[in-house]
Structures are given as C-alpha cells and as structure tokens.
Protein backbone atom coordinates (compact mmCIF):
# COMPACT_ATOMS: atom_id res chain seq x y z
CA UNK A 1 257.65 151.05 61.31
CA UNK A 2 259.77 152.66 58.61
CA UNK A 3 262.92 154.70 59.78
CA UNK A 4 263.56 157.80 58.15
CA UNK A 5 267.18 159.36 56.84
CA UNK A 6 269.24 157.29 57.76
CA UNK A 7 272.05 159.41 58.27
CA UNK A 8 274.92 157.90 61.24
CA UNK A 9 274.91 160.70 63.85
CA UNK A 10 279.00 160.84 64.11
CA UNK A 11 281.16 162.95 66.55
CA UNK A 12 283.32 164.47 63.59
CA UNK A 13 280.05 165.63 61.70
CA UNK A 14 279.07 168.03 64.76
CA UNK A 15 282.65 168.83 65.58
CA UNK A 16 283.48 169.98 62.08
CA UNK A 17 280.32 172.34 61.96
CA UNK A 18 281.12 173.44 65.30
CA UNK A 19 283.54 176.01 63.70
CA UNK A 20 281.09 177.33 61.36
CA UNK A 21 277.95 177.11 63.40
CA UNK A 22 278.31 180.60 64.49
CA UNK A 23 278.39 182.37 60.88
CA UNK A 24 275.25 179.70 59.60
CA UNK A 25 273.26 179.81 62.36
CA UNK A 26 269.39 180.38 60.89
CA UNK A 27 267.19 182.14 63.69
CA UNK A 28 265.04 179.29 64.13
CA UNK A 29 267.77 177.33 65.55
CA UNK A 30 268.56 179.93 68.75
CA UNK A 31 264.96 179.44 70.01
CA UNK A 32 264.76 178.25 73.23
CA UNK A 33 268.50 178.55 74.12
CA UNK A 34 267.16 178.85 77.41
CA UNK A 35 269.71 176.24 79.15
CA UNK A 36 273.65 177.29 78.47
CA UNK A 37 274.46 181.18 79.06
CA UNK A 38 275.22 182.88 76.12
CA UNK A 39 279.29 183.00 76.86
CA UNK A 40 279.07 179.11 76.21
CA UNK A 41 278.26 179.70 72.00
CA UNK A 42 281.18 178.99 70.46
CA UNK A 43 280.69 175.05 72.53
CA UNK A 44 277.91 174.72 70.67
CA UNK A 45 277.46 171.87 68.09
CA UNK A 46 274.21 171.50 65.39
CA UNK A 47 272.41 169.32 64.18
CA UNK A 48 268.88 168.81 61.63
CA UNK A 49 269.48 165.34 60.26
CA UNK A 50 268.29 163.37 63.07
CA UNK A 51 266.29 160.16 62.48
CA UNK A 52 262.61 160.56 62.86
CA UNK A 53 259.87 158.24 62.52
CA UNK A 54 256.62 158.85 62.21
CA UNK A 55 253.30 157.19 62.55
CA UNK A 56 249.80 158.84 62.05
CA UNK A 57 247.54 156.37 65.21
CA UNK A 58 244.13 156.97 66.08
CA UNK A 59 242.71 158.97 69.16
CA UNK A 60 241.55 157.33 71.96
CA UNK A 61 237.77 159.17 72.88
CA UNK A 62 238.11 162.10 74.76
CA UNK A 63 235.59 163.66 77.55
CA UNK A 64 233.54 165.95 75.90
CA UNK A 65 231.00 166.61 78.94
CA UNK A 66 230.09 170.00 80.46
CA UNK A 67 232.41 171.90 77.74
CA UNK A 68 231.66 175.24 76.76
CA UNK A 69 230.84 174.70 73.16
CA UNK A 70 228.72 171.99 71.83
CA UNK A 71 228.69 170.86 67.93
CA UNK A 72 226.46 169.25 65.62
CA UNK A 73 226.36 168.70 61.92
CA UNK A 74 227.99 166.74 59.38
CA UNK A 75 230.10 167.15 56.25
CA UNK A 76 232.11 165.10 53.67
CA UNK A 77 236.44 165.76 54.07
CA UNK A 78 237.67 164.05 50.52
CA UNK A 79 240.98 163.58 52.44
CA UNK A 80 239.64 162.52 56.02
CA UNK A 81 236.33 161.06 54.67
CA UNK A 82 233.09 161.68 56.66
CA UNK A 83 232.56 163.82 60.02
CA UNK A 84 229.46 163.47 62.09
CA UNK A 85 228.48 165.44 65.32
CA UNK A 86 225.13 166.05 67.54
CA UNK A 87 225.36 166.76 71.00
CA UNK A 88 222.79 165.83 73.83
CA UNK A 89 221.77 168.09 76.65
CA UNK A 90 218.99 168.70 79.71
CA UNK A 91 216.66 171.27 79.85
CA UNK A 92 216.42 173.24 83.30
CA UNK A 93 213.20 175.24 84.98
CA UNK A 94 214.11 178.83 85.26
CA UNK A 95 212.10 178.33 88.85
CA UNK A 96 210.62 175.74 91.38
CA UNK A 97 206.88 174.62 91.49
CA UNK A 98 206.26 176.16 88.00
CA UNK A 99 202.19 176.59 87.72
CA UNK A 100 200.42 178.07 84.94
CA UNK A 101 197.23 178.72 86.49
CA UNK A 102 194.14 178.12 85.06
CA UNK A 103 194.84 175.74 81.92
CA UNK A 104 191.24 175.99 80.34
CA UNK A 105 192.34 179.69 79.80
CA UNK A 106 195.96 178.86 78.46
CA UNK A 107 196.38 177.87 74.80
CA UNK A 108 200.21 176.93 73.34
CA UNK A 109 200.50 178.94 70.29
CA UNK A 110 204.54 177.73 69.53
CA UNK A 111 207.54 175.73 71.08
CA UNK A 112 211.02 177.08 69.75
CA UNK A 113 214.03 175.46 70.23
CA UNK A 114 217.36 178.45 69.78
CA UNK A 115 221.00 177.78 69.75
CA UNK A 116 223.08 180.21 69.21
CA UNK A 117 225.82 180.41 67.18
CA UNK A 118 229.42 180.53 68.23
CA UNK A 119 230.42 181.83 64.87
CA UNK A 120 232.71 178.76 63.47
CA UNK A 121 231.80 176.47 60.84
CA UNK A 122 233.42 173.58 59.27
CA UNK A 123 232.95 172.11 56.00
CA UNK A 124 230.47 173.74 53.67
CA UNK A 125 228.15 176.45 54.80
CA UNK A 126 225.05 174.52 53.34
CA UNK A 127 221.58 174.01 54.56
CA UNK A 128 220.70 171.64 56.98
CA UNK A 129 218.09 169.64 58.17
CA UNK A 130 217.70 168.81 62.03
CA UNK A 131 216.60 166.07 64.18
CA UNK A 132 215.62 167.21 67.66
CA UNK A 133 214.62 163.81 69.70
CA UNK A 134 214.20 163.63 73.22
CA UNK A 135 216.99 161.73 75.46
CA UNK A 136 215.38 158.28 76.32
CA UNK A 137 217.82 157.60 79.30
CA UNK A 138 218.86 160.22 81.99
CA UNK A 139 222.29 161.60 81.73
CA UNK A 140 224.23 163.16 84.71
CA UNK A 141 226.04 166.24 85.19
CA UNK A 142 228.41 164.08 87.34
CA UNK A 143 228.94 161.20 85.32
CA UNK A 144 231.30 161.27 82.92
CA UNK A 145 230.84 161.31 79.12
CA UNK A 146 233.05 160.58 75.90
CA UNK A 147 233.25 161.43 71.96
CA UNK A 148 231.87 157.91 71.30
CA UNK A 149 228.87 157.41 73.79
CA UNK A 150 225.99 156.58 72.12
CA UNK A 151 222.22 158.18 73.74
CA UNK A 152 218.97 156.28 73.81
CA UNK A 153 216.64 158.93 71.85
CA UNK A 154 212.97 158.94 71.99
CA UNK A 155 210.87 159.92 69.07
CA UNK A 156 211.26 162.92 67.18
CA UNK A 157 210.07 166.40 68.44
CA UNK A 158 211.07 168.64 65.51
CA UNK A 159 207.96 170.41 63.66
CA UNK A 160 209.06 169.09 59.91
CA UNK A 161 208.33 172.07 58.37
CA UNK A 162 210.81 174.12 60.28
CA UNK A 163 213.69 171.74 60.04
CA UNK A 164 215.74 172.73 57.10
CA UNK A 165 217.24 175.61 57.86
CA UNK A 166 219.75 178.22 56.40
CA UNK A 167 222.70 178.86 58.49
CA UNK A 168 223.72 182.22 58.26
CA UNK A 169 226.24 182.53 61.39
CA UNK A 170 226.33 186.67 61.77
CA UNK A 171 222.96 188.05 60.77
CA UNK A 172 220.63 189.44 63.76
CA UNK A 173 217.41 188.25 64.01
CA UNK A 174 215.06 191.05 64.12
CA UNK A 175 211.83 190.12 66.29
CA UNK A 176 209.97 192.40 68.28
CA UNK A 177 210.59 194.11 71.03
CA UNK A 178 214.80 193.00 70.92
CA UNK A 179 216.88 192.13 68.12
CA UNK A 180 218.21 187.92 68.43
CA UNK A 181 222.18 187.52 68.70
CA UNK A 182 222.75 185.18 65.49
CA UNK A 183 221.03 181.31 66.49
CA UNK A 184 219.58 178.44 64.61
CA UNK A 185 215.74 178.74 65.85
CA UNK A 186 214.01 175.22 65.49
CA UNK A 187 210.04 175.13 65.79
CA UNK A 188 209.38 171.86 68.30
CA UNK A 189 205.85 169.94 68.06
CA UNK A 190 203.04 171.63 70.04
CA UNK A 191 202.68 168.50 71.63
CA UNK A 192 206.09 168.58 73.30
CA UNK A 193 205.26 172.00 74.72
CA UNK A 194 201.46 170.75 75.66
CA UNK A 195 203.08 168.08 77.99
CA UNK A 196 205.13 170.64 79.74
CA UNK A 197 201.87 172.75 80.51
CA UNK A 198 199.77 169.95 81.14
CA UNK A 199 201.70 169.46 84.32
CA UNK A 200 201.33 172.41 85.46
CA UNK A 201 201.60 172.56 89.42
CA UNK A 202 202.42 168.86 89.80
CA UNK A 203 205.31 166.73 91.34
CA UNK A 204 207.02 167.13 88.03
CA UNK A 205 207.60 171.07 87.61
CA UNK A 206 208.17 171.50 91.63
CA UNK A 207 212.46 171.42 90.76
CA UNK A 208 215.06 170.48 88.22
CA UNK A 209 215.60 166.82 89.91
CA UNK A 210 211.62 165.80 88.92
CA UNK A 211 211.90 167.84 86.21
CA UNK A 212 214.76 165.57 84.31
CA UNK A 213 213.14 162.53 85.60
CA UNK A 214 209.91 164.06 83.27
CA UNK A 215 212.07 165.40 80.49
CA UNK A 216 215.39 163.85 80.29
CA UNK A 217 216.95 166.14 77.60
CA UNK A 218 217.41 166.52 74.20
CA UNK A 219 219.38 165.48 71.00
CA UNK A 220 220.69 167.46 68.50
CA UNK A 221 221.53 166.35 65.06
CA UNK A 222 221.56 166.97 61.21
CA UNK A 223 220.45 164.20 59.09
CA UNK A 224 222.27 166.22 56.09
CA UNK A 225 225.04 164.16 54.96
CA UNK A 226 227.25 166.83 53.66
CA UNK A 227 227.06 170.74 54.94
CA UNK A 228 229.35 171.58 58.11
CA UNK A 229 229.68 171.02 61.78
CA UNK A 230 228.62 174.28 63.52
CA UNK A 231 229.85 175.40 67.21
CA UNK A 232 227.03 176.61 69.05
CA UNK A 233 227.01 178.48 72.36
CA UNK A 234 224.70 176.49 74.67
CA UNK A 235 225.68 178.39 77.27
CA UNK A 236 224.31 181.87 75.80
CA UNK A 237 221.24 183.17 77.49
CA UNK A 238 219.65 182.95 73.61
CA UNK A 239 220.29 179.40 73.72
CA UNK A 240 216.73 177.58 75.14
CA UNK A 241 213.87 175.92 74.81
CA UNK A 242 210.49 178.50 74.45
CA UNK A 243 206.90 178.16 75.17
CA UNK A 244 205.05 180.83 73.53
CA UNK A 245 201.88 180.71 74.65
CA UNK A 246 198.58 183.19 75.64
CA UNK A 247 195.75 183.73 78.05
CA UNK A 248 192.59 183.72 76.49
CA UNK A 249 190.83 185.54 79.50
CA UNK A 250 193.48 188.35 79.88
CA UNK A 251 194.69 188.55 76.26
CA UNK A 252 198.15 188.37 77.52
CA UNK A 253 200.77 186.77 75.28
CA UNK A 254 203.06 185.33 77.19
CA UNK A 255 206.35 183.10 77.19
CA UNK A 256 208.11 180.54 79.36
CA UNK A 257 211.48 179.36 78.94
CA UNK A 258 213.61 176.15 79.59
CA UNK A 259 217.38 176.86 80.01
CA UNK A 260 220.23 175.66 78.85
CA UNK A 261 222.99 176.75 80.91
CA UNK A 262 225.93 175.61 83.10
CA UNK A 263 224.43 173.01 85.57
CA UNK A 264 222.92 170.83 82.97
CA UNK A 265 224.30 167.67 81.74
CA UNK A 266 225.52 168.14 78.41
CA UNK A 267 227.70 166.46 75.70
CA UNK A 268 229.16 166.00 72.34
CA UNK A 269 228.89 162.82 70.19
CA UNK A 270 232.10 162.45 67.22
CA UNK A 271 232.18 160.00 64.35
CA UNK A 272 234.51 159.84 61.92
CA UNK A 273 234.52 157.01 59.00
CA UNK A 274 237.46 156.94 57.63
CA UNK A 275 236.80 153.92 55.45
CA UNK A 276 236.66 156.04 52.03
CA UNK A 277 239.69 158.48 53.04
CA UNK A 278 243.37 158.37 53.08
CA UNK A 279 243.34 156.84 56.32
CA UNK A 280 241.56 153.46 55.41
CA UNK A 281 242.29 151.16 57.89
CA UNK A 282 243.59 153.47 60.85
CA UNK A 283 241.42 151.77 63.13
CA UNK A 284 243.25 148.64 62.99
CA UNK A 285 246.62 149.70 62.27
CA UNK A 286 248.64 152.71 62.66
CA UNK A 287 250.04 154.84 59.19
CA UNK A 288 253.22 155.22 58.45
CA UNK A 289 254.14 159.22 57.94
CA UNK A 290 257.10 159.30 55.35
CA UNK A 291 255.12 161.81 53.78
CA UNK A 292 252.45 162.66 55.47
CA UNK A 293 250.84 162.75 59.08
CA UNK A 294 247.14 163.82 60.27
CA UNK A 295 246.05 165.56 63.59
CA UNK A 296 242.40 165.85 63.58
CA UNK A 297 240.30 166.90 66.87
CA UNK A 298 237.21 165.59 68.34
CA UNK A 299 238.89 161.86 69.36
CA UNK A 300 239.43 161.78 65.73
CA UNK A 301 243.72 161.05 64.93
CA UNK A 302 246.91 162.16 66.15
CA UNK A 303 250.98 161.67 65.04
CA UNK A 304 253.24 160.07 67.16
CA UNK A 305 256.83 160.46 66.89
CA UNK A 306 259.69 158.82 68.06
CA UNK A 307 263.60 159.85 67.84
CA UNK A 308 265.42 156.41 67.61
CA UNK A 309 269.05 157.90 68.05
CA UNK A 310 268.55 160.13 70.21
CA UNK A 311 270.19 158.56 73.16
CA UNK A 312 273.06 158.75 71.13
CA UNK A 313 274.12 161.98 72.25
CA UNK A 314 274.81 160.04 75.94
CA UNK A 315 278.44 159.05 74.26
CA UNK A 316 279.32 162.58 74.63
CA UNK A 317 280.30 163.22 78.07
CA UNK A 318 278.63 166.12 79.79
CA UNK A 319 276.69 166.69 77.18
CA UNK A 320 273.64 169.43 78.24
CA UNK A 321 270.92 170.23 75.29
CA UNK A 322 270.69 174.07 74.43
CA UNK A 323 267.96 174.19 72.11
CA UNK A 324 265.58 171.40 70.69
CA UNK A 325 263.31 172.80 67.85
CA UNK A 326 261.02 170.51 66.18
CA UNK A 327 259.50 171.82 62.52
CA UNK A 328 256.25 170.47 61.59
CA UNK A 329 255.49 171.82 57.86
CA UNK A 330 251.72 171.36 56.75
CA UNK A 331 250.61 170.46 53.84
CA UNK A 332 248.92 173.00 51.74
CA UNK A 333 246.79 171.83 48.86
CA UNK A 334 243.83 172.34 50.72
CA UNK A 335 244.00 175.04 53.31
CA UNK A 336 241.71 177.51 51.86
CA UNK A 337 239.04 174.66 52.55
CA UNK A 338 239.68 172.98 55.89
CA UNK A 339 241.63 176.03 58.17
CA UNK A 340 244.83 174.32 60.00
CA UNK A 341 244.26 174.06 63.68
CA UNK A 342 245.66 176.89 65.41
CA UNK A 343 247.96 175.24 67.48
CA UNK A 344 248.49 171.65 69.16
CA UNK A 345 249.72 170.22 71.69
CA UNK A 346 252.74 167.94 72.65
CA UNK A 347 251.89 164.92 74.94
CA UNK A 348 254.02 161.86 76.00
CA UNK A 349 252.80 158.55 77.27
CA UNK A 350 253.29 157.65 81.32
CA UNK A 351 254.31 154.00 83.17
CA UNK A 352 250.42 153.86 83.45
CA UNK A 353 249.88 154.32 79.67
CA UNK A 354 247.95 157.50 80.40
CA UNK A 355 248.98 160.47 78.21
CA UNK A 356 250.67 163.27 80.52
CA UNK A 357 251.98 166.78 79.11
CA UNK A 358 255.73 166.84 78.46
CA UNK A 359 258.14 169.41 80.43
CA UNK A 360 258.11 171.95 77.80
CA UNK A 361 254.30 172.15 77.37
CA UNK A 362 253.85 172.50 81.17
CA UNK A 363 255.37 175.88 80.78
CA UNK A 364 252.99 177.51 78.56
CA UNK A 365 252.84 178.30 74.62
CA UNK A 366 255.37 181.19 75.39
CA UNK A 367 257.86 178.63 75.94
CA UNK A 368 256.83 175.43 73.65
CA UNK A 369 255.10 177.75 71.12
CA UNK A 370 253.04 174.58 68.92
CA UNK A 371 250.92 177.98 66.97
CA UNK A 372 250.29 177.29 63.97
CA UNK A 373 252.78 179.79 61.76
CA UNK A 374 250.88 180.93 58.62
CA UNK A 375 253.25 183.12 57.34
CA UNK A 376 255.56 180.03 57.27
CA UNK A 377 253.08 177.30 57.08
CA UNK A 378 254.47 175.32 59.95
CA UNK A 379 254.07 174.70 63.87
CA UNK A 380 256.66 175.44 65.06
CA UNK A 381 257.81 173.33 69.44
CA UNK A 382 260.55 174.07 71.53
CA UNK A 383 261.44 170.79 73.34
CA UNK A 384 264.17 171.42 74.72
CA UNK A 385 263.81 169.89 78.22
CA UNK A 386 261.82 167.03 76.96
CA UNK A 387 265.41 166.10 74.87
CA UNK A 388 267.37 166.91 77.66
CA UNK A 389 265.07 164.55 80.20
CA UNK A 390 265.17 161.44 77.61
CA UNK A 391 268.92 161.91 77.87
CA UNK A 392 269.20 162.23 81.75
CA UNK A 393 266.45 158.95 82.23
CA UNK A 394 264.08 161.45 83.82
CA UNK A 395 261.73 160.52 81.03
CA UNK A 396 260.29 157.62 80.57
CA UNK A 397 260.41 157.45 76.81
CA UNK A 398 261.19 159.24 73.91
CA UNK A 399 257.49 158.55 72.10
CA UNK A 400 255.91 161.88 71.04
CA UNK A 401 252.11 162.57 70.28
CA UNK A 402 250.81 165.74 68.25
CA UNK A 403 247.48 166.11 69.07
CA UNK A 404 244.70 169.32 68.31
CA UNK A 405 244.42 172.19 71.07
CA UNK A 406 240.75 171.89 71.24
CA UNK A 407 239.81 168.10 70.81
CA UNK A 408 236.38 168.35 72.45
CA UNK A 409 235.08 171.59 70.92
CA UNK A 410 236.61 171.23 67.33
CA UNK A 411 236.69 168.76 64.58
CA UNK A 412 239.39 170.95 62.48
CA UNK A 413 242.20 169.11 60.96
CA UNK A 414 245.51 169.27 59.50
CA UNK A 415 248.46 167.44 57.15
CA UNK A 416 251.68 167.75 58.22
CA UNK A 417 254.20 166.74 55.81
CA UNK A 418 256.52 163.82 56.80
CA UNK A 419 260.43 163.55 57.77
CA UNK A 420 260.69 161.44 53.68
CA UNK A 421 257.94 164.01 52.07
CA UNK A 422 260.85 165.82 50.14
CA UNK A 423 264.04 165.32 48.53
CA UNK A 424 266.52 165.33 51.84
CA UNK A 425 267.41 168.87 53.15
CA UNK A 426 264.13 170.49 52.15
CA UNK A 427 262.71 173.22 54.65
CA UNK A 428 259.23 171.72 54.04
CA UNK A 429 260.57 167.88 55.82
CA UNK A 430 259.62 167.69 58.67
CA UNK A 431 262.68 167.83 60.89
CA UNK A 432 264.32 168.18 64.55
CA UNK A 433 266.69 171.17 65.02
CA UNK A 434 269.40 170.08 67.62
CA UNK A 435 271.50 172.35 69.76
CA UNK A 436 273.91 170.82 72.12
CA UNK A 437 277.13 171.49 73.97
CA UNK A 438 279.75 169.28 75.19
C-alpha cells in the first residue's frame, strides 16, 4: 500500500491558520458544521492535507434476487474491459386449472416473449441478438440469489428469425386494438407454446406450484459481444410471455398470457473480465489509487480508503470534529460515453467482516450528500460523525469503501481521480476537508 502526501500533521500548522481560517474559508468547508454552535468559529482549526490512501478492491457478489429491474446484454468498456448480463426468471398462470377446451379445434398461430423497457442503456445502442433458453433447475422466490450464480439452461426456445433485434427504448409499438409501451418483443418456438396447450386441463396447469415444476423459467441473454446492457421492467404488465392462438370452430382469435410479475423468482447474472482493462489482475490483488480509483456496480469494484493519521488529532485534548468533507473528483475523459453513477454510497467494514453503513449515511443523502455534482464533477460526503467516532473508539476502524447506489440494477461506472493524480494542492486530488475545534 502506497501512502499519499506525506505531509506531518503538526499543532503549529492548524494553530497558525486558525487566525486566518475565518477570512479563507471556501463554502465547501462549512458543510456539515452540524456539531459546534456557530459562537464556537473563531476555535476552529483547518485542515485538507491529510494522508489518504487509496486502493481500488473488487466487490464481493451482491443479491440481485426479486429486484425491481432486471438487465441483460453485453458491451465492450476500453477502460473496464468486458460487461456481460442476462437475468433468469419464472413464468406464472394468470389463473388455476387453466383448460383450453377442445384442442382438435385450437391451433397456436405465435408465442411472444415482451420485456419492456425501463428506458436506460449502457454501452452502445446497437442491435442485438437474444438467447431465450428455458431454466433447467427450479429456482425459488425464497432462496437467495447472487451476481455470480450460474443457471442450468435447457435448449434454446428463441424463433431464430426474430432474434436480432433493434432496440429503440422510446418508440410505441402500434398493434391493434392498443398502442405497446416501448419493449423488446421476442417470437418463441411454436413448440414451446404447443407444450403449454397440450396440457391443457392436467395436473400441470391446475396452479403456479405444478406449473414451475412443468416450466421452470426462463433465461435471458444476448450473444452480441459488444452493444449495451438494457434495464428492463419485468415487473410491467407489458412484460410476459403470449400465446396467440385461434379457434377454428368459432373463428375466435384469441390470446393467453404467462406473467411476469412480483411473486416469481427472478434474478440477475454479472460478469465482468477485466483481464484486457486497466484493472488486470484485480481479482487477485487490490490497485493502488495514486491516481486513479474505480466504482463500478453490479458486484463489479469498489475504492477503499483509509486515513492513516487520523487518530492523530487524539493529542489534542478535547478535541470535537465540526465538519469532515471528503472530495472525490472524477475523471472526465470519457463521460460523454459511460454517464458517472449518480451517487454512491459510504460503507465501513464490522468485527464480523460484514459491510455495515457508516453514521453519516444512516442519516440520509440530505446529510452525507455522495450525488454525483456535475456542475463540479465531483461527489461530494459529509463524514463528519464517522471522523468524530474513529476518534472517540466508537468505530471500529477507520477503512472506508465507495461503492455504486444501485449495485444490483446497474452496471454504470466511474473514475475517480486519486489523492497523487495532480501536482499537490490541486482541486481535482482527491482530498479530506477537516474542521476541528480544540
């Protein structure tokens, strides 16, 4: 681990800008002065050359079951190197002891497969092709699920001719009688929608526990290497499984749909191979962030920081912390590409090893802030009692971990520049703005 600015923290430094913190104050440095009352200013000592050191470690999986959006697709980040998503999910019957009646006088003209969109893409907005298999093991709606399981799949169920799509994420589709909210519509073999109607009236239609024992789900994928990863809905009423079908005695054209909706078993598969990116290696051994430092979601990477003089401060006797800004600058060469997340979250490690929410993120984003600033390219934490509990030994250590807001519904990323990226001073370092009083 490399140590950054290596700058001695010493009592006369903060005592001799104690006189002109006052008249240099920048605003940044009063938020979350939340602890002292405002008669106690002119007390007030400052800091921003505190050491930080910095690490860029990869994510442990996350639970991506049950969520509310599900993702698949892949693309190609020349930074990150290459994303991959699909998502697996059961089907449910709109009813019990579904029967078709009469199947001589039933004939299957289409099976249609529609997801809709969420309205988020990332990567390239290219075609794609899809792979819709059938889930060769049962998943459970109680059970839980991560960002690396891996599903046994059947065969394949997507009709070939349908499976290269365009994906245009805001056009309606206009079919007869009702216009479509914006969805990827996948034609499915016949044959998967035969099977369905073939048992009609049996043990396997009478309710959704035979029914998943019959058909145990699907998978979702894109076998394109390098387009985007697209949020879909699954929980839209537009997002199903249709059986178009007629009956030849009473010319009636008719439809029957398998839902997607909250009860079913659902979740979202991440990989990320970073073996031809600037994080070669991660998997193995942690980065060192001089310069820079990478937060991706979906179980992907995270920083870690850790303030090795902080406890420092303890040789100044009742000592209390006013204001503890941290500035995270991003790096920018390739924002109009890959969109920053739009904020993250600040997360400390427990005795148990188990990551746990630090004081300041407990109280909300009005409080710890962490949005992403584009006006000043930054995110932007007030940790104020986090510093203040390292110093009093209410917390257990003083390791730090950035991490997205929406791991298991995102794969965005971002580059934060490092405490070393710059020549020292430079607004664009990352740095800790310290406020304490004595």
């Amino acid at each position: 681990m490399h140590i950054l600015r290596k700058r001695p923290l010493l009592a006369a430094l903060f005592f001799a800008l104690t006189l002109a913190f006052a008249a240099c104050e920048k605003p940044e440095q009063r938020i979350g002065l939340d602890v002292q009352p405002e008669d106690d200013i002119l007390n007030l000592m400052y800091t921003d050359t505190f050491t930080i050191a910095a690490l860029t470690v990869k994510e442990d999986s996350i639970k991506t079951d049950e969520l509310s959006l599900s993702l698949a697709g892949n693309y190609i980040d020349p930074a990150l190197g290459t994303v991959q998503t699909s998502f697996s999910t059961h089907l449910r019957l709109p009813t019990n002891n579904v029967d078709f009646g009469n199947l001589a006088d039933i004939a299957l003209d289409s099976v249609v497969l529609s997801l809709a969109y969420e309205g988020t893409i990332y990567g390239n907005l290219n075609d794609q092709t899809w792979s819709v298999k059938e889930l060769g093991e049962i998943i459970y709606v109680d059970s839980s699920y991560y960002s690396n399981r891996d599903v046994i799949l059947g065969g394949e169920l997507i009709d070939m001719a349908s499976a290269t799509q365009e994906i245009n994420l805001e056009d309606w589709i206009q079919q007869e009688p009702d216009s479509l909210v914006p969805q990827l519509r996948l034609k499915l073999q016949n044959s998967f929608g035969e099977r369905i109607l073939a048992a009609s009236g049996t043990g396997d239609l009478a309710n959704n526990d035979a029914f998943i024992q019959f058909i145990k789900g699907l998978n979702i994928s894109s076998s394109t290497t390098d387009a985007g990863v697209i949020r879909f809905d699954v929980l839209s009423t537009a997002s199903k499984v249709t059986l178009y079908y007629r009956n030849t005695v009473l010319e009636d054209t008719l439809q029957f749909a398998l839902n997607i909706n909250a009860d079913c078993a659902r979740f979202t598969r991440f990989n990320m191979d970073y073996s031809s990116g600037q994080l070669a290696g991660i998997e193995n051994n942690p980065l060192n962030g001089d310069l820079l430092n990478y937060i991706q979601a979906g179980g992907g990477v995270k920083t870690k920081l850790v303030f090795p003089g902080l406890l420092e401060l303890n040789n100044f006797e009742q000592r209390t912390i006013n204001n503890a800004v941290l500035l995270l600058p991003i790096e920018t060469a390739d924002i109009s590409s890959f969109e920053p997340q739009s904020s993250l979250f600040a997360l400390t490690v427990n005795s148990d090893g188990e990551s746990s929410a630090i004081p300041d993120q407990l109280l909300g984003p009005t409080h710890i802030d962490g949005i992403y600033d584009e006006d000043n390219q930054w995110y932007r934490f007030n940790i104020t009692r986090y510093v203040q509990a390292i110093l009093n030994g209410d917390q257990e250590n003083n390791e730090l971990y950035l991490v997205s807001n929406s791991s298991g519904v995102s794969v965005r990323r971002v580059i934060l520049t490092g405490p070393n990226a710059f020549p020292e001073g430079d607004d664009k370092n990352m740095r800790l703005l310290l406020t304490f009083s004595n």
